[in-house]
Protein backbone atom coordinates (compact mmCIF):
# COMPACT_ATOMS: atom_id res chain seq x y z
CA UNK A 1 4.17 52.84 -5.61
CA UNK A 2 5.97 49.70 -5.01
CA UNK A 3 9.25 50.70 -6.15
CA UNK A 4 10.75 46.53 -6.64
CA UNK A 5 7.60 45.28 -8.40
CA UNK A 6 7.86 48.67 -10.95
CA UNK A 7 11.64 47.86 -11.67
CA UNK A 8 10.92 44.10 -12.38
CA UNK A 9 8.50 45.09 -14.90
CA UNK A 10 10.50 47.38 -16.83
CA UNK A 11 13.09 44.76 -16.62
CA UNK A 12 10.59 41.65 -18.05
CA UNK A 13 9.63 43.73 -20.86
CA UNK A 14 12.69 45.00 -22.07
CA UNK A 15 13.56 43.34 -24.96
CA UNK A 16 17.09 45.26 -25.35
CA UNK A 17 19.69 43.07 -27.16
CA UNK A 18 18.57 39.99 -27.77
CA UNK A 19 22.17 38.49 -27.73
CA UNK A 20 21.82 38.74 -24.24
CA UNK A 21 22.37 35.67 -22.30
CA UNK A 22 19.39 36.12 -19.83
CA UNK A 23 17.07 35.58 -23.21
CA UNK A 24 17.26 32.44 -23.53
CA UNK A 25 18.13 31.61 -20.12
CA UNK A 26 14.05 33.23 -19.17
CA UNK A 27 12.86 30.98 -21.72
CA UNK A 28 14.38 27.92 -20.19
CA UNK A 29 12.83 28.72 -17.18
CA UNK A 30 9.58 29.31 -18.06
CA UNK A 31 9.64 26.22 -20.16
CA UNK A 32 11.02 24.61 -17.35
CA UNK A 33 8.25 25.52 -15.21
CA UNK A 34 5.68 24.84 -17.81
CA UNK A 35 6.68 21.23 -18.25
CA UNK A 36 6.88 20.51 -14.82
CA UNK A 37 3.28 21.81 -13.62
CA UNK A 38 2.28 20.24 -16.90
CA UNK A 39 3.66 16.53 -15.82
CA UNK A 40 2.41 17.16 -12.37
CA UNK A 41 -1.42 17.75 -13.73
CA UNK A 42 -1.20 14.98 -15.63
CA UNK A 43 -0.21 12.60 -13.44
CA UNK A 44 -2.58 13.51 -10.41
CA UNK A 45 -5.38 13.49 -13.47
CA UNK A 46 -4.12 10.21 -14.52
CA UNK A 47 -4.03 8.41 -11.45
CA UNK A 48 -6.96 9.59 -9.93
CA UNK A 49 -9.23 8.62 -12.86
CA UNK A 50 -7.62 5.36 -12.59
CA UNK A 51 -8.14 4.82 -8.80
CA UNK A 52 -11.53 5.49 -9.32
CA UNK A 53 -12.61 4.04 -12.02
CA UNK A 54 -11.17 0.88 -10.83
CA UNK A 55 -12.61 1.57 -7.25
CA UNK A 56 -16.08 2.10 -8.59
CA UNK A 57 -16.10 -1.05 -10.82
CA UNK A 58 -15.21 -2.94 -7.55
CA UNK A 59 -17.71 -0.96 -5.75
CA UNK A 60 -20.36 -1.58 -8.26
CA UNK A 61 -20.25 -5.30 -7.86
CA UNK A 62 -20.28 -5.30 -3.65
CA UNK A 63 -21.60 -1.62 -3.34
CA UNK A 64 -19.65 0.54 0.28
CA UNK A 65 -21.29 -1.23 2.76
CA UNK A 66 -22.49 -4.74 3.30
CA UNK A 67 -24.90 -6.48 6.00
CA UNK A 68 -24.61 -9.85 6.00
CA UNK A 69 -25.01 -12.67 8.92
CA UNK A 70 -22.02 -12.95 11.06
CA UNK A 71 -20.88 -16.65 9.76
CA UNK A 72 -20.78 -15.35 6.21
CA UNK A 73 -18.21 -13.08 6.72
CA UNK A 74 -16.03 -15.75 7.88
CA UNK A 75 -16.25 -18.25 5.36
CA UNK A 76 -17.52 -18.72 1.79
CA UNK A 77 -20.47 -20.87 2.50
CA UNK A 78 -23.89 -18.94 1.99
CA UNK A 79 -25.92 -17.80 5.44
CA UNK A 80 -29.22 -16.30 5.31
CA UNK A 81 -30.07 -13.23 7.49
CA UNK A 82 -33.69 -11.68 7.57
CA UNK A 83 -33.71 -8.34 5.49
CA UNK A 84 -37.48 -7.24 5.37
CA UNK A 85 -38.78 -4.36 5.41
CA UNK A 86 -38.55 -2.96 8.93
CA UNK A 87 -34.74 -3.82 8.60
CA UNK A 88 -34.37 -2.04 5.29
CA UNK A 89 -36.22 1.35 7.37
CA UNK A 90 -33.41 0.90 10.16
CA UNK A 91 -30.67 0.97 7.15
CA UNK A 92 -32.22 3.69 5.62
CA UNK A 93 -31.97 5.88 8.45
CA UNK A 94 -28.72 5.11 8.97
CA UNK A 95 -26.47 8.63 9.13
CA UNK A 96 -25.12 8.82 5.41
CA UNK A 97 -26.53 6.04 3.69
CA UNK A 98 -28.07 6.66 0.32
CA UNK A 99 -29.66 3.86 -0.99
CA UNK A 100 -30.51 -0.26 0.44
CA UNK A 101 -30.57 -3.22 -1.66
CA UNK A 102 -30.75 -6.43 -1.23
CA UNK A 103 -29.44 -9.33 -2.69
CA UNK A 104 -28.71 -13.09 -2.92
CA UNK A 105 -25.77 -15.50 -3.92
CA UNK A 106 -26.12 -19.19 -4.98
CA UNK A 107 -23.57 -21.06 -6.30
CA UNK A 108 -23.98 -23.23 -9.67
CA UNK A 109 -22.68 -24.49 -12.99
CA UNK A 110 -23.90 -23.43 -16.17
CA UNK A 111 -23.75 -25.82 -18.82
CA UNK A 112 -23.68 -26.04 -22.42
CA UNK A 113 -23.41 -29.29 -24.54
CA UNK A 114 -19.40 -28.60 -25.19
CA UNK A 115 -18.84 -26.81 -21.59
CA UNK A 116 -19.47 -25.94 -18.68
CA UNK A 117 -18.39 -23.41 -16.15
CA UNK A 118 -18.99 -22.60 -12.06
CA UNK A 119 -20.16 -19.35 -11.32
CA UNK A 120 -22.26 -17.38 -8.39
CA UNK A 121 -25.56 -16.39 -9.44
CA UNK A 122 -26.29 -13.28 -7.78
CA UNK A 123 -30.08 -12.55 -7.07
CA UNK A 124 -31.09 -8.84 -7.10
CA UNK A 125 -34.96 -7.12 -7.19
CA UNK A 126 -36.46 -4.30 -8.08
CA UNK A 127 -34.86 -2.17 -5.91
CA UNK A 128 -31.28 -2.54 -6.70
CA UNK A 129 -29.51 0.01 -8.47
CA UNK A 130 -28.15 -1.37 -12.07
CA UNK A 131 -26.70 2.04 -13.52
CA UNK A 132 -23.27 -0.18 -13.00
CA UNK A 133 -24.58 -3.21 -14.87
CA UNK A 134 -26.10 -0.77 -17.34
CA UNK A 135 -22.70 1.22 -17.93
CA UNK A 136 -20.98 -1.96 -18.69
CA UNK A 137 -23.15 -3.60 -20.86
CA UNK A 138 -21.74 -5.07 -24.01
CA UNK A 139 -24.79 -6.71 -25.46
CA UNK A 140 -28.23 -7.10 -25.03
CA UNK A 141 -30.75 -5.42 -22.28
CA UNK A 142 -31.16 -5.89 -18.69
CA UNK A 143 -34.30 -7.25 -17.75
CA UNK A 144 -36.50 -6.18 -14.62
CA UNK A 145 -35.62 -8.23 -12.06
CA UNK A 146 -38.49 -9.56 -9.50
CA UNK A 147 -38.65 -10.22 -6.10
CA UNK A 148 -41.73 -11.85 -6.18
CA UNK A 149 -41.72 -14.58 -9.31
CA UNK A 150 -38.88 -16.13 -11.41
CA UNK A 151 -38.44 -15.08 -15.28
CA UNK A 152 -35.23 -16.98 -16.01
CA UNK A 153 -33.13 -14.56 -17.26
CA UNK A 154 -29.36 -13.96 -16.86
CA UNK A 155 -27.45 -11.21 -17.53
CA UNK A 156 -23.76 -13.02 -17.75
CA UNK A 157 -20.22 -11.70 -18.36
CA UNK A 158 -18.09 -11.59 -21.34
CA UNK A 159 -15.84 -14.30 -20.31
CA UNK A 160 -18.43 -16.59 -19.48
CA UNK A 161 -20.03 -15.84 -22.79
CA UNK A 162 -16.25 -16.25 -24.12
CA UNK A 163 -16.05 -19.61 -22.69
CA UNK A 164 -19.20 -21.01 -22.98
CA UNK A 165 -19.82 -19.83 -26.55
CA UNK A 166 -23.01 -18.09 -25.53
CA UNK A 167 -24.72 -14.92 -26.86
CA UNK A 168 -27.72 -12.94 -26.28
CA UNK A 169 -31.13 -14.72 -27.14
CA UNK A 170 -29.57 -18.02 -26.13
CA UNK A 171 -30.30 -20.91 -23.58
CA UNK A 172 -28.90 -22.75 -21.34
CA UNK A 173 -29.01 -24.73 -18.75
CA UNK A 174 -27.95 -24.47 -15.03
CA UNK A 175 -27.14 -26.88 -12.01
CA UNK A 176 -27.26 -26.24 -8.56
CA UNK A 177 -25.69 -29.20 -6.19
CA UNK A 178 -27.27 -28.77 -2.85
CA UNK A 179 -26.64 -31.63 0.38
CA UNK A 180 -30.08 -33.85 -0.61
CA UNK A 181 -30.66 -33.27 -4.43
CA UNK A 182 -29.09 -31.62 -7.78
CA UNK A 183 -31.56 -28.58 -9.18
CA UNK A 184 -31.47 -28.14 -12.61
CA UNK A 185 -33.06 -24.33 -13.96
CA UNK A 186 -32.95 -23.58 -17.75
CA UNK A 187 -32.33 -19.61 -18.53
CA UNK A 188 -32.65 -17.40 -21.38
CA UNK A 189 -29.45 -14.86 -21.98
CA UNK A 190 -30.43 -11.90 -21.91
CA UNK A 191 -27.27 -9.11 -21.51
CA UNK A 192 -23.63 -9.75 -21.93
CA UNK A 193 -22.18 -7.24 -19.29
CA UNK A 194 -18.09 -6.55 -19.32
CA UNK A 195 -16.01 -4.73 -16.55
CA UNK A 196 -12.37 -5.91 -17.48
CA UNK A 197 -12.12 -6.68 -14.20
CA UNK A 198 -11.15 -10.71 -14.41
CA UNK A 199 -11.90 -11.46 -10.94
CA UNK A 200 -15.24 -10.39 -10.62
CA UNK A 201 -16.24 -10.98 -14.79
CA UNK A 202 -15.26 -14.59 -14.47
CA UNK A 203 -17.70 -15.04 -10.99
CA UNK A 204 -20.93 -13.01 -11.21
CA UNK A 205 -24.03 -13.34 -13.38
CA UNK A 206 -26.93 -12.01 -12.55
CA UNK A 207 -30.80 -12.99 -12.20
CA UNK A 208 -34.14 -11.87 -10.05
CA UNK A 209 -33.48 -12.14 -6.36
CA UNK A 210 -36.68 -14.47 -5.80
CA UNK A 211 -35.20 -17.51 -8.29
CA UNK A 212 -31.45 -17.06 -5.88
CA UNK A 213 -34.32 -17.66 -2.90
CA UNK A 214 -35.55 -20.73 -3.52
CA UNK A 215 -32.81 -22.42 -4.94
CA UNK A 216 -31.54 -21.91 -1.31
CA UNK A 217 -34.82 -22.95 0.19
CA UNK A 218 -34.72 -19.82 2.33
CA UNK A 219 -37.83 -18.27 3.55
CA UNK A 220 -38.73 -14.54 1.63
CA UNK A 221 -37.73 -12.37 3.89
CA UNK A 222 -34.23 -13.87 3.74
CA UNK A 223 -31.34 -12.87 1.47
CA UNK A 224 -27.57 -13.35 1.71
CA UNK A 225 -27.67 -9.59 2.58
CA UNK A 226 -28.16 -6.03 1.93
CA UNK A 227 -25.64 -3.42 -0.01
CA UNK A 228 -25.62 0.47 1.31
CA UNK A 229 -24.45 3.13 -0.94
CA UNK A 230 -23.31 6.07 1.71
CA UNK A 231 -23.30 9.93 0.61
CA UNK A 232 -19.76 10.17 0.99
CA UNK A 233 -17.50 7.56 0.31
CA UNK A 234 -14.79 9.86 2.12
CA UNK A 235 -16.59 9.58 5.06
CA UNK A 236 -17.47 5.93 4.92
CA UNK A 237 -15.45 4.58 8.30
CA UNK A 238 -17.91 7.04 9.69
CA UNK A 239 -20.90 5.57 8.22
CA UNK A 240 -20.24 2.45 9.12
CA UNK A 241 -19.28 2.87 12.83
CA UNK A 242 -22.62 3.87 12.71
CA UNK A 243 -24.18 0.86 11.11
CA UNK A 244 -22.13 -1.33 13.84
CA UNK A 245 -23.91 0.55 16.74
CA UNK A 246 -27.34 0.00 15.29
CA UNK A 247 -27.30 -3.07 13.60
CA UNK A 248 -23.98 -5.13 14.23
CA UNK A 249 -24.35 -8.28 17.08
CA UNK A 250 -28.46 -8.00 17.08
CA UNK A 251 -30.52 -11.01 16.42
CA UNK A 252 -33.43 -11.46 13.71
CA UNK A 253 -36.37 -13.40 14.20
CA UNK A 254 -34.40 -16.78 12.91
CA UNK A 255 -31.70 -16.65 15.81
CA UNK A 256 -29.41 -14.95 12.97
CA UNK A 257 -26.83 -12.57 14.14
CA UNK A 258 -26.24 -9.54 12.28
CA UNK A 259 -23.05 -8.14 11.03
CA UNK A 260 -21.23 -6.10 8.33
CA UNK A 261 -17.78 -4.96 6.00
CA UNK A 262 -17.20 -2.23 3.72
CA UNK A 263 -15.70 -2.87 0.65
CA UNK A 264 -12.50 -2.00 1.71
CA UNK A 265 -12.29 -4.86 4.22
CA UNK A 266 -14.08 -7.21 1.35
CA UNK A 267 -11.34 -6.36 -0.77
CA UNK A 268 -7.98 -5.13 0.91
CA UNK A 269 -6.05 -6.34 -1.58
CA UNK A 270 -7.49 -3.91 -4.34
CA UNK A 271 -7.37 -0.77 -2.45
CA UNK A 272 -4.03 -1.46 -0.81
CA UNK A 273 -2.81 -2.05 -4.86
CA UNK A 274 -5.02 1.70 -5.86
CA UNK A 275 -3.23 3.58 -2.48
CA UNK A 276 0.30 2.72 -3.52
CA UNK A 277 -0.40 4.81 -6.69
CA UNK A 278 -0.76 7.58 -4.26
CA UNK A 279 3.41 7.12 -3.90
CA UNK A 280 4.31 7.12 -7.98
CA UNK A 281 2.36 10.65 -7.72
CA UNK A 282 4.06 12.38 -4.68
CA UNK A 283 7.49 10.64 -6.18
CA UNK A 284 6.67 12.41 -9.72
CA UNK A 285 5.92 15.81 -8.26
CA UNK A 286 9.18 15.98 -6.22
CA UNK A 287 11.09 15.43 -9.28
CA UNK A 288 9.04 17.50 -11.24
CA UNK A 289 9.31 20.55 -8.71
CA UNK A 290 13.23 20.44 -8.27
CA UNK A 291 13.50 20.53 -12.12
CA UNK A 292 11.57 23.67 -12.10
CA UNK A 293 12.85 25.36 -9.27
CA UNK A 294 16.74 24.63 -10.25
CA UNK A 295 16.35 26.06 -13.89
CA UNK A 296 14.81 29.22 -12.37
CA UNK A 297 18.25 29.18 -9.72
CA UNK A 298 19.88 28.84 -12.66
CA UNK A 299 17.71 31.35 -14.20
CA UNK A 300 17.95 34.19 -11.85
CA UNK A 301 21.62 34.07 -11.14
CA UNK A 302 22.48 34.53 -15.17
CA UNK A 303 20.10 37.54 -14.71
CA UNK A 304 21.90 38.85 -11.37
CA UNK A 305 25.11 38.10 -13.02
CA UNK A 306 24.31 39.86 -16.15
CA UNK A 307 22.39 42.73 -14.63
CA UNK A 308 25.51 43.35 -12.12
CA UNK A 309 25.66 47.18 -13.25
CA UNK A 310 22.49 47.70 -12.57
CA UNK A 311 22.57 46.45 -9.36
CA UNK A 312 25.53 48.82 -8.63
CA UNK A 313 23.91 51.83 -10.12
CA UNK A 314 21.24 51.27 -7.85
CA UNK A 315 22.95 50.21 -4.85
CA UNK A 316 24.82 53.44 -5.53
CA UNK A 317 22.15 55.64 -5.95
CA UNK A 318 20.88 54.31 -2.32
CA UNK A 319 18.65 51.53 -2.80
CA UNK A 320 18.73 48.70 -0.37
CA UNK A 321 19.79 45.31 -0.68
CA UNK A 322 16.39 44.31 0.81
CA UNK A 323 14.75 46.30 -2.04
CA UNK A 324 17.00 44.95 -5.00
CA UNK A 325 16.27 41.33 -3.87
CA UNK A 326 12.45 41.71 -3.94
CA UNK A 327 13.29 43.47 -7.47
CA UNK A 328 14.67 40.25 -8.83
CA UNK A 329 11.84 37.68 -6.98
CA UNK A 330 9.29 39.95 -8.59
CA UNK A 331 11.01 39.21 -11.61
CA UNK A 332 11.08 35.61 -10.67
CA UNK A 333 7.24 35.80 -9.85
CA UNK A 334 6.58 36.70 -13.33
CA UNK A 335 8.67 34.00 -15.14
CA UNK A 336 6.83 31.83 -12.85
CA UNK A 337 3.82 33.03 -13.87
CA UNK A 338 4.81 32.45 -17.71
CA UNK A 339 5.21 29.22 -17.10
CA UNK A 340 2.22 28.19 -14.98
CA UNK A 341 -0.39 29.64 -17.54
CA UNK A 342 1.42 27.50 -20.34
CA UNK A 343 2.17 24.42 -17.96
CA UNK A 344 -1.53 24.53 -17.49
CA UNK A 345 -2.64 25.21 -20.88
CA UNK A 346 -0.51 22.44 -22.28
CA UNK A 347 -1.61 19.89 -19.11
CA UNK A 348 -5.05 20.74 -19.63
CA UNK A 349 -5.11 20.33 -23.28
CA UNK A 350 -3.33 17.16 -23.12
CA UNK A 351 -5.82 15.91 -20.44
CA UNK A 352 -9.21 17.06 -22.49
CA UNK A 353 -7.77 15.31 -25.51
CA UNK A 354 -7.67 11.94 -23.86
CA UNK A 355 -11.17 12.49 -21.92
CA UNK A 356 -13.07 13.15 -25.18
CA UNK A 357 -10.89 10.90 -27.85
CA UNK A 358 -9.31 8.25 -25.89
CA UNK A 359 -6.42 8.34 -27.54
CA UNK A 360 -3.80 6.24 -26.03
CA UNK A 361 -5.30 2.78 -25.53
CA UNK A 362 -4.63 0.22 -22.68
CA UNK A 363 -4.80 -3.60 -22.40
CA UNK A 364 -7.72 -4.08 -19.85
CA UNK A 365 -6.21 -7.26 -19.26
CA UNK A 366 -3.73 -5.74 -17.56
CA UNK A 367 -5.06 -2.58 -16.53
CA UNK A 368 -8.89 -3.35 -16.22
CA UNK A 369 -9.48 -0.08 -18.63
CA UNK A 370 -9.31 0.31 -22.34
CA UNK A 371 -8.17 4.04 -22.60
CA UNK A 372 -5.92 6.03 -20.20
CA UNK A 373 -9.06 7.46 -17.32
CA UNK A 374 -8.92 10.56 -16.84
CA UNK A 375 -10.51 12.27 -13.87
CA UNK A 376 -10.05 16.44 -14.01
CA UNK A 377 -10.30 17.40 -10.42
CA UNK A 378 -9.78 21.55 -10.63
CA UNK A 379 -9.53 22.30 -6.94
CA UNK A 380 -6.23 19.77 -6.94
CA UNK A 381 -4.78 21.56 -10.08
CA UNK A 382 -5.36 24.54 -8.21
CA UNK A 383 -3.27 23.53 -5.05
CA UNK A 384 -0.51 22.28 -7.31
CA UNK A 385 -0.10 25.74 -9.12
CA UNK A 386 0.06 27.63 -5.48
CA UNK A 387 2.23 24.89 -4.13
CA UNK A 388 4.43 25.16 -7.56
CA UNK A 389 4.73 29.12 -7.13
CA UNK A 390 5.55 29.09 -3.42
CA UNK A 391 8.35 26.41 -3.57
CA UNK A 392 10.07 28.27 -6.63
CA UNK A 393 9.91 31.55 -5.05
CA UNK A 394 11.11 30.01 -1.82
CA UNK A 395 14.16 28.43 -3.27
CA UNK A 396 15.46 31.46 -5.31
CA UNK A 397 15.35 33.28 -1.82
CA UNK A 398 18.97 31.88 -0.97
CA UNK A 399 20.45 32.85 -4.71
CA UNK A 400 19.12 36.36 -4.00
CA UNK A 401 21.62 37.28 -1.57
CA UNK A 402 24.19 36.76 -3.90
CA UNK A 403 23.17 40.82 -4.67
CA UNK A 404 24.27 41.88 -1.17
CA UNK A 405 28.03 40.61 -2.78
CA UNK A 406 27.68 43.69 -4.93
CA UNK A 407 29.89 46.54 -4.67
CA UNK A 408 28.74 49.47 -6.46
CA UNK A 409 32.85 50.23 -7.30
CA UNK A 410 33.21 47.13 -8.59
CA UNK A 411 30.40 46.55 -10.56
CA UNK A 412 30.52 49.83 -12.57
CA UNK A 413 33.65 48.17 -14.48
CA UNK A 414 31.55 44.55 -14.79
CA UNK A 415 30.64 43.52 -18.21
């Protein structure tokens, strides 16, 4: 029988005199505990279902991985590169890419008779993936885009409907400025889409892939590019080493030269913004963890203190100071405990409530969401209850020894 852990549960479940100090000194400890692990769950929670929602709204516009020719990814003016279908088989069978799409960009002004407003018009097919467009769609349908004829559809952001006074059903017309001539394409709305995110609302609307084509003049098989989804965005450095030793620096059949970013590099500005959240987290858990491992110090010595003739009765009856210390961690281990299951009942709670009711609203302006995201990752609630246990237990080892101060003589006259 383990002689420490038997002790520390007779002494947890004595309820004796409940004048005693140690009462209410447990109970600050547990709570203690709770409401640390509790604020620690939330935040990780919080801020991961902020980074990534905000990471896949960026990602949704640009996808992980982009192949583009060489001169496009130094400038903003648009370069063709041949994407057919041989190319799209090399990208497929790429290590850890998912899915290929292609795509193409022209720049234009749409114009109403009160308005008007410059925007890229960004040509996708049949092939592209629109569960994005389709999960932030405010209004309206998305149409089946073609690669092979033009239906003159647009699916167009909130702000540009905003702005332009447009809605779904209506038509307007288009302008593309190009070095000989000035195009002019007339195009039915037909979705309003909204991401909150200002930078990419206000520049993207979309229509088929074949009508971006020829308003470049480009041949078919060319396109501003192709977007890869990997398996693994974790691993996506990885993927796209890979994609720079199989396609990067070759040539297609138009003398173009191949070459590619993920969406980090495209956008360094967002992610670098999303990682610093990482900080607020690790700065909140520190805090969090001293509170709860000072109130159970605190804790523990009101229960040495007040359990002195115990500890003397004990020490004189031959027990070990080794033994009496592992007594009162024990007992430690099970306030602990206490206040883990509650910390994580009332973190949990709190977090489910906001998943499924969206309770406490944001300005997307601001924050690009309209409710607080939340993002319930249980193998990271997991390490923070271990990590929470091992740190309190570690820092009450110190305050222990104040048992080996004991003298049995002494003590027998403590009250």
């Amino acid at each position: 029988m383990n002689f420490p852990l038997y002790i520390a549960k007779k002494i947890y479940n004595d309820k004796g005199d409940r004048k005693k100090v140690s009462r209410p000194a447990i109970k600050i400890a547990t709570l203690g505990v709770a409401i640390g692990l509790a604020v620690m769950i939330i935040s990780v929670c919080v801020v991961l279902g902020f980074k990534h929602s905000i990471r896949d709204k960026v990602i949704g516009f640009g996808s992980h991985i982009q192949v583009e020719d060489i001169m496009a990814l130094n400038n903003q003016d648009q370069y063709p590169i041949c994407i057919n279908d041989s190319m799209v088989n090399v990208l497929k069978g790429c290590w850890g890419i998912k899915h290929v799409q292609k795509y193409a960009l022209k720049q234009g002004i749409l114009k109403t008779d009160k308005d008007f407003l410059g925007i890229m018009f960004k040509g996708i097919g049949p092939d592209y993936d629109i569960n994005f467009l389709k999960q932030n769609l405010k209004s309206g349908e998305i149409p089946k885009f073609s690669d092979s004829s033009s239906q003159n559809k647009l699916v167009i952001s909130q702000i540009m409907a905003s702005k332009l006074k447009l809605k779904v059903g209506d038509k307007v017309f288009a302008y593309f400025i190009s070095k000989d001539d000035v195009r002019a394409r007339r195009f039915k709305i037909s979705g309003i889409y909204q991401t909150n995110m200002t930078k990419f609302d206000q520049t993207f609307c979309y229509t088929d892939i074949y009508t971006a084509i020829k308003l470049n003049g480009w041949e078919n098989d060319q396109c501003s590019g192709a977007e890869l989804q990997v398996k693994d965005f974790s691993r996506l450095n990885e993927v796209e080493n890979v994609i720079v030793k199989k396609v990067n620096r070759t040539i297609d059949k138009y003398g173009e030269t191949y070459a590619s970013q993920t969406i980090i590099d495209a956008n360094p500005q967002v992610f670098a913004w999303l990682n610093l959240l990482d900080l607020n987290v690790w700065v909140i858990m520190a805090l969090m963890i001293c509170v709860a491992g000072f109130t159970m110090i605190s804790g523990l010595l009101i229960i040495i203190l007040e359990r002195t003739t115990m500890i003397g009765v004990l020490k004189a009856l031959g027990a070990k100071n080794k033994t009496i210390r592992h007594t009162f961690l024990w007992f430690a281990v099970f306030i602990i405990g206490k206040g883990l299951i509650i910390g994580d009942a009332l973190g949990l709670g709190l977090l489910f409530l906001q998943k499924y009711t969206g309770l406490i609203k944001l300005d997307p302006t601001t924050y690009y969401v309209n409710t607080v995201p939340i993002e319930i990752n249980i193998p990271f609630i997991i390490i923070i209850n271990v990590i929470t246990l091992i740190i309190s237990i570690f820092v009450l080892i110190a305050p222990s020894y104040l048992i080996s101060h004991i003298h049995p003589a002494r003590s027998m006259h403590f009250e």
